[in-house]
Every structure is written in structure tokens, then in C-alpha cells.
N, C-alpha and C. Protein backbone atom coordinates (compact mmCIF):
# COMPACT_ATOMS: atom_id res chain seq x y z
N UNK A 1 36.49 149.77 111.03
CA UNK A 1 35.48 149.76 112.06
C UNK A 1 34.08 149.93 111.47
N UNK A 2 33.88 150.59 110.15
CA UNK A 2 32.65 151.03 110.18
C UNK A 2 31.77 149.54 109.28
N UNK A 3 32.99 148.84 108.49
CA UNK A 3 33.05 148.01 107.46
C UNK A 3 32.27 146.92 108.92
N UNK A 4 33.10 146.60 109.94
CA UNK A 4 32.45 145.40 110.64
C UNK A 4 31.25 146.37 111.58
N UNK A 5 30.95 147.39 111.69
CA UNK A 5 29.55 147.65 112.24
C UNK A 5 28.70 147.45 111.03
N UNK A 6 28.76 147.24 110.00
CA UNK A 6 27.52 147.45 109.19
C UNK A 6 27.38 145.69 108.86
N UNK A 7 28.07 144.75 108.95
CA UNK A 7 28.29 143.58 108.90
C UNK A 7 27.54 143.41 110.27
N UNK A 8 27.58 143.75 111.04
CA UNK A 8 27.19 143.66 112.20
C UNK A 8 25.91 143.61 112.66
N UNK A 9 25.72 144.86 111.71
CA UNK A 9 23.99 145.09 111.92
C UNK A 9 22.97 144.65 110.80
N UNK A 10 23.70 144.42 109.47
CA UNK A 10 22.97 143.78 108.39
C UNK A 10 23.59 142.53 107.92
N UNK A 11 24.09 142.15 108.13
CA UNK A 11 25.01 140.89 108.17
C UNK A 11 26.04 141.21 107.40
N UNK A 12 26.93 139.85 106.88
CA UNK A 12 28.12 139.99 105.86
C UNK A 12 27.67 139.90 104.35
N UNK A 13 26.28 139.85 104.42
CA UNK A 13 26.18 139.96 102.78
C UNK A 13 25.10 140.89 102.27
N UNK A 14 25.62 142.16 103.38
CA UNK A 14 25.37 143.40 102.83
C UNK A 14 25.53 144.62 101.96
N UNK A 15 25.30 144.87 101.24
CA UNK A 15 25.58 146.11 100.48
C UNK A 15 27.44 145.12 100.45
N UNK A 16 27.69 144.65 98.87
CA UNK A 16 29.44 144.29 99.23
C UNK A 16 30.10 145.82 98.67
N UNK A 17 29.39 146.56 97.88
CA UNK A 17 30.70 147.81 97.58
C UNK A 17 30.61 148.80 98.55
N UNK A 18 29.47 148.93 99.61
CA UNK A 18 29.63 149.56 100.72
C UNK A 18 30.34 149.17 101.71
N UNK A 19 30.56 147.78 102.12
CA UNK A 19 32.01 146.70 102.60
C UNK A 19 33.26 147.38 101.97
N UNK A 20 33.34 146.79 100.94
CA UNK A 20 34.79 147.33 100.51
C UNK A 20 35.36 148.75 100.20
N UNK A 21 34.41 149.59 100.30
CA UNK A 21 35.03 150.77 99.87
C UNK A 21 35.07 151.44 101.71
N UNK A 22 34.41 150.35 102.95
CA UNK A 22 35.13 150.92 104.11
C UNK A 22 36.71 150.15 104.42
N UNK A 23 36.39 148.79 103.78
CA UNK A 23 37.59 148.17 104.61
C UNK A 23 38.72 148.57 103.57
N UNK A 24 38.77 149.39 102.41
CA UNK A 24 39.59 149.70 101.74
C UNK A 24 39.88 150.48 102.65
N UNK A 25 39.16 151.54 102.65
CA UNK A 25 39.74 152.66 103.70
C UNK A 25 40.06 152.54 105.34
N UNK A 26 40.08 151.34 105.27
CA UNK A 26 40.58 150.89 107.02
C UNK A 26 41.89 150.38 106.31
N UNK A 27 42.11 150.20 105.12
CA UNK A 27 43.68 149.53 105.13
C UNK A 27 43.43 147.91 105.09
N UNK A 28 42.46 147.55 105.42
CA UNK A 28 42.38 145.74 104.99
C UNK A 28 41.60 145.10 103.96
N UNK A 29 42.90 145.30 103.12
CA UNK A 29 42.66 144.83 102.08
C UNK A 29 42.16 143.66 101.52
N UNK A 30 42.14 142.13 102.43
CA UNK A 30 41.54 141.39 101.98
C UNK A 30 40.18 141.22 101.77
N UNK A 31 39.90 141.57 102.83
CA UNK A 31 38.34 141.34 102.83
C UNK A 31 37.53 142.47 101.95
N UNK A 32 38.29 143.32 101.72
CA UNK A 32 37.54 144.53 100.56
C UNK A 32 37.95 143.97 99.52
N UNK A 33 38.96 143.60 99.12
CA UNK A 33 39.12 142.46 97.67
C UNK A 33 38.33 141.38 97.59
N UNK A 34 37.16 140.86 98.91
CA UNK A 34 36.61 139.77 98.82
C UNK A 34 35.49 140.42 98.55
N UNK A 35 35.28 141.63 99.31
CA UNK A 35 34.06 142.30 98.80
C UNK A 35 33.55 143.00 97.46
N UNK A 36 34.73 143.56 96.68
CA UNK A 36 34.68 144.04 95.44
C UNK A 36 34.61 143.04 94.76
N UNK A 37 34.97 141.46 94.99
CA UNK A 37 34.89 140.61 94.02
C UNK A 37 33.04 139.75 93.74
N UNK A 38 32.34 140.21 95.39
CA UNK A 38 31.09 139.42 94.99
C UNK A 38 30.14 140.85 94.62
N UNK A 39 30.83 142.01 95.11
CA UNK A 39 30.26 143.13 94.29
C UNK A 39 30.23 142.78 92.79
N UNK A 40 31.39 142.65 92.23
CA UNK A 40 31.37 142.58 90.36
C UNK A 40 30.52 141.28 90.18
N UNK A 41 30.33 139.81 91.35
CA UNK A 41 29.67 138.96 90.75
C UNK A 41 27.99 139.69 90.80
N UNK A 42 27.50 140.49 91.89
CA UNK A 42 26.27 140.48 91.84
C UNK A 42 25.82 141.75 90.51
N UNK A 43 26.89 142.47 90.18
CA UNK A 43 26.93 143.42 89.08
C UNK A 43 26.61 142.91 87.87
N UNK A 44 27.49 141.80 87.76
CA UNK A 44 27.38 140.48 86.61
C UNK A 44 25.97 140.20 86.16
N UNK A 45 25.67 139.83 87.35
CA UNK A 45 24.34 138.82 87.22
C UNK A 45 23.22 139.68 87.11
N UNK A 46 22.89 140.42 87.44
CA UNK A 46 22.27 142.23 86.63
C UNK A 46 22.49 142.56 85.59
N UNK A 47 23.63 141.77 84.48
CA UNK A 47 23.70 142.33 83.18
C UNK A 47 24.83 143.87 83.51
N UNK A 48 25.03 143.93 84.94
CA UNK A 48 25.69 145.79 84.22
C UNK A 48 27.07 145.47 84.71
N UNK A 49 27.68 145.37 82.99
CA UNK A 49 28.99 144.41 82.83
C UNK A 49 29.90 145.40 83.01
N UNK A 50 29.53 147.29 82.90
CA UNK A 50 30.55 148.35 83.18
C UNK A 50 30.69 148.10 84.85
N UNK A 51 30.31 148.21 85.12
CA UNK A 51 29.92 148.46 87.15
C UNK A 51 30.80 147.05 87.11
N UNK A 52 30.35 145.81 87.16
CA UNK A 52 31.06 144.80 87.39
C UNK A 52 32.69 144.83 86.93
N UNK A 53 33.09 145.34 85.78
CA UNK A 53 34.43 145.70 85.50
C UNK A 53 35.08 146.59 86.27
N UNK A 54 34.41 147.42 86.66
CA UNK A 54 34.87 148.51 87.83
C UNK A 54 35.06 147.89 89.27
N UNK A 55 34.51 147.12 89.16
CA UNK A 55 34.80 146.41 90.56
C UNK A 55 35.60 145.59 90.60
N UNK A 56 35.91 144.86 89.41
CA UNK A 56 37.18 143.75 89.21
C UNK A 56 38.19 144.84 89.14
N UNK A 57 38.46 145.52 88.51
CA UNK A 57 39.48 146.86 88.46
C UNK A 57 39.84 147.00 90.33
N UNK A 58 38.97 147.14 90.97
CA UNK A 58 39.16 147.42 92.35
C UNK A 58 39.18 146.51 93.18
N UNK A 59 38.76 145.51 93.00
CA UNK A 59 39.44 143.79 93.52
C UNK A 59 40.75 143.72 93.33
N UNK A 60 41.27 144.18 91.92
CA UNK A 60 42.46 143.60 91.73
C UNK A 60 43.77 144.58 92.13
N UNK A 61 43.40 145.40 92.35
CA UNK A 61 44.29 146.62 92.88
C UNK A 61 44.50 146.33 94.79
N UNK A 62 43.65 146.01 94.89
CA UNK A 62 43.06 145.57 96.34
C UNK A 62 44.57 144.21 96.64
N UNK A 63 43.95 142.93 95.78
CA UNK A 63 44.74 142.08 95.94
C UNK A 63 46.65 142.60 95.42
N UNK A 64 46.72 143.26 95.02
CA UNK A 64 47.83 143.74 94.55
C UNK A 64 48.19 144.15 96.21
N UNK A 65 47.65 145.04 96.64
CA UNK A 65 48.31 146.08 98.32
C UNK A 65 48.58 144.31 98.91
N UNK A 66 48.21 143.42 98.60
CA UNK A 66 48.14 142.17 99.91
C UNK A 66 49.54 141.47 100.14
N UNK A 67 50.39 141.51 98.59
CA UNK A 67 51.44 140.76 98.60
C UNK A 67 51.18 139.64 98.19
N UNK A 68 52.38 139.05 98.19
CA UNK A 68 52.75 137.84 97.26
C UNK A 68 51.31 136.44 97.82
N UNK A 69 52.32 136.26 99.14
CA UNK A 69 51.51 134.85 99.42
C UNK A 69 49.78 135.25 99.57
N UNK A 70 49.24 136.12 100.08
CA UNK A 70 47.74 136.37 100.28
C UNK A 70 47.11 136.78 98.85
N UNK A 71 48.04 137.41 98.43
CA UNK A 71 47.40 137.23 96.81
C UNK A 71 47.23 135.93 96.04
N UNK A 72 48.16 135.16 95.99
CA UNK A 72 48.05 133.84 95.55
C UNK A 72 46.72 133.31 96.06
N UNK A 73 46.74 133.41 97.10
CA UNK A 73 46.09 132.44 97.84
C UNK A 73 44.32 132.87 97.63
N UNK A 74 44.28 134.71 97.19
CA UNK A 74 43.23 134.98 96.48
C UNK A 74 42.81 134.57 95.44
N UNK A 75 43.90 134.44 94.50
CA UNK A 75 43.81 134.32 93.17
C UNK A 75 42.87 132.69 93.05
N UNK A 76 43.57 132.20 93.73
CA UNK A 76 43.20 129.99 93.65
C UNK A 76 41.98 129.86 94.57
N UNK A 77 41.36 131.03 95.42
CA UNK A 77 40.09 130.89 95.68
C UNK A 77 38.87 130.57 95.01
N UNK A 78 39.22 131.34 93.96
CA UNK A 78 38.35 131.52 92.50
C UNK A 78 38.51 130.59 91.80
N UNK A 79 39.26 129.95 91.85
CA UNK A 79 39.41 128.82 90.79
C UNK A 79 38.29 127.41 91.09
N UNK A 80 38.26 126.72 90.09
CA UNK A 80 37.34 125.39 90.31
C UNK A 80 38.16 124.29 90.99
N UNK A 81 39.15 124.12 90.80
CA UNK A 81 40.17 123.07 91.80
C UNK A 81 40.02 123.48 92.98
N UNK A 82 40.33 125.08 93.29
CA UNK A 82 40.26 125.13 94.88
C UNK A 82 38.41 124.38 95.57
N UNK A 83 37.40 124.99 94.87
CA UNK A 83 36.28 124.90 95.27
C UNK A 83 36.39 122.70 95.16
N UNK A 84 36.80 122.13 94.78
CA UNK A 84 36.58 120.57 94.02
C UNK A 84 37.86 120.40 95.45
N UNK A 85 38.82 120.83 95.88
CA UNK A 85 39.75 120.48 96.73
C UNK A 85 39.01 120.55 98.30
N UNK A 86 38.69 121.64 97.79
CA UNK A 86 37.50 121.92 99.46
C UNK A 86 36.25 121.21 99.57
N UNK A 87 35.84 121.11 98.64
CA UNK A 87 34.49 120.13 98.39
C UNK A 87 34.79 118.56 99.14
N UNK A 88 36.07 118.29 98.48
CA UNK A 88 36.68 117.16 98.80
C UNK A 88 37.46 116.91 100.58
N UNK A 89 37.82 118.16 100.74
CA UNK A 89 38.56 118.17 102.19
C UNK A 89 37.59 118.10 103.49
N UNK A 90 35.84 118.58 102.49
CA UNK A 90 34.86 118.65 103.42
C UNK A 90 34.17 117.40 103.72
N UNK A 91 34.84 116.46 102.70
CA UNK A 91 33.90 115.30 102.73
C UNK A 91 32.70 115.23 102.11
N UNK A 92 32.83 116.68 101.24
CA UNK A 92 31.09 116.44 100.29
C UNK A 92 31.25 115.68 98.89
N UNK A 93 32.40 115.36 98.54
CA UNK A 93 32.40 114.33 97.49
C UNK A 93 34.02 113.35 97.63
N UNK A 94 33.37 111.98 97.57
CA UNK A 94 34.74 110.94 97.99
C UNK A 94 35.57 110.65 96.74
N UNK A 95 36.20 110.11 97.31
CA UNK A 95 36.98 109.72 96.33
C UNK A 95 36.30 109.14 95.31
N UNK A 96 36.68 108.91 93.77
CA UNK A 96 36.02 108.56 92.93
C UNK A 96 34.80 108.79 92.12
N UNK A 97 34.43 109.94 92.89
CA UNK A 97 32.74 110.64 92.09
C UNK A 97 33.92 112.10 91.67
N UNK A 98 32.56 112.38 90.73
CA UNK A 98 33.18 113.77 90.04
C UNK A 98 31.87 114.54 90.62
N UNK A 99 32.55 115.79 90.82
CA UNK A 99 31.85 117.30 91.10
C UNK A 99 31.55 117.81 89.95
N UNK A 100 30.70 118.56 89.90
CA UNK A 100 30.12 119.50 88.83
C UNK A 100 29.50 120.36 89.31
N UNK A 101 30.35 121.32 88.98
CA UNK A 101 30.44 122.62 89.20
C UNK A 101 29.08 123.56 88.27
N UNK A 102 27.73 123.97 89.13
CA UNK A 102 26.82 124.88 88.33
C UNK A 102 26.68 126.07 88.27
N UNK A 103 26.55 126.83 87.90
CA UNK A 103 26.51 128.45 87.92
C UNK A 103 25.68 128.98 86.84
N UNK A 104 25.37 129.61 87.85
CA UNK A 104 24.19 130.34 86.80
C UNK A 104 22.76 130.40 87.46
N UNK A 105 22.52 129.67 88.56
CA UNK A 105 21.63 128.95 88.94
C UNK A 105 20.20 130.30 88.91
N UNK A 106 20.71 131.39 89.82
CA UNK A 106 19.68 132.15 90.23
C UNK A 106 19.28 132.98 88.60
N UNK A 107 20.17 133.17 88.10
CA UNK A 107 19.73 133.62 86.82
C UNK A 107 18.51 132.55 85.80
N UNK A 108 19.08 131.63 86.12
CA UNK A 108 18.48 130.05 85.32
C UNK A 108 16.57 130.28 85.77
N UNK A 109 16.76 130.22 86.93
CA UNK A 109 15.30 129.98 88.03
C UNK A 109 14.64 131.43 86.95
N UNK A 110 15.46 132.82 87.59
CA UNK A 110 14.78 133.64 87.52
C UNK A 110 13.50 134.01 85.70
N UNK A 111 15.05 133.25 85.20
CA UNK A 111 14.59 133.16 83.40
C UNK A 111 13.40 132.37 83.10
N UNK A 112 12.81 130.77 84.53
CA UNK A 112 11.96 130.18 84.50
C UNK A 112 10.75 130.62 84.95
N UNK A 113 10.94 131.99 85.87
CA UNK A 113 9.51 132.28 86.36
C UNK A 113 8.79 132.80 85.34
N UNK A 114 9.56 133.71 84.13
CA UNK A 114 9.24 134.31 83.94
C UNK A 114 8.06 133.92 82.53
């Protein structure tokens, strides 16, 4: 409850280890495994690679409580096929073109202002 009032009032891409460390403690585990996972990405991208490991540590413990099929189905979220399958199921690239996948982007910009 407290995990979707604060989503509520600051949206869903608020504070993510303040997300997951309620919906851990509500018992729903997915969405706190979704949250510990863009926690460790925004940890990442800050350079603070301890904090970000700590949060993959707690993503993955997370996806562990979910079971077999919802774990899977976490696991291939992350992957570049799933994102190139969905890309494709959305109609943002047809048959015959290739996707390319960028990352890095906000780091890239930020390295250009400077």
C-alpha cells in the first residue's frame, strides 16, 4: 500500500529503492525486483558500482521468492531479443531492417555538455 501511494503521488519513477524496499515488504515481489533492478541501473550510471551491486543482490533474491515461470519471464525482460521481439510486435521495426540497440545515451550527452 505504501509502495502504490508514493507512485501515486510522485509517479512510478520515483525514488526506485524506496519502491522496492515497500513492495518487498508488502510481499510483491515483482515489481520490487523491477524496482531494485532500475535502482542498480540508476546506481550504475552514477559510477557507484557498490550500491548498484547491492541492488542486483536484492533484485535477484526478489526474483528468486517469484518462482519458476515469473522469474523466467524476468530474467528475458532484460535481454536484447526480448526488447528487438517487442520492438517488432509493436510495429517499430518491420520485417527486414535491423534494430540497434543504444545505451549509454544520458551518460554520452552528459560527457558532451561538459
Amino acid at each position: 500500500a505504501v509502495a502504490r501511494a508514493i507512485i501515486a503521488l510522485r509517479g512510478p519513477d520515483s525514488s526506485p529503492e524506496g519502491l522496492a524496499y515497500h513492495f518487498e515488504q508488502a510481499g510483491d515481489f515483482e515489481p520490487a525486483a523491477g524496482a531494485y533492478l532500475r535502482a542498480a541501473e540508476d546506481a550504475a550510471n552514477l559510477a557507484e558500482f557498490d550500491i548498484a551491486l547491492e541492488q542486483l543482490r536484492h533484485a535477484g533474491v526478489m526474483i528468486e521468492q517469484l518462482g519458476p515461470p515469473a522469474c523466467h519471464r524476468l530474467e528475458l525482460a532484460g535481454t536484447d531479443e526480448f526488447v528487438i521481439r517487442e520492438a517488432r510486435r509493436m510495429g517499430l521495426v518491420i520485417p527486414g531492417e535491423r534494430l540497434f540497440i543504444i545505451k549509454g545515451v544520458e551518460r554520452w550527452r552528459a560527457a558532451q555538455v561538459r
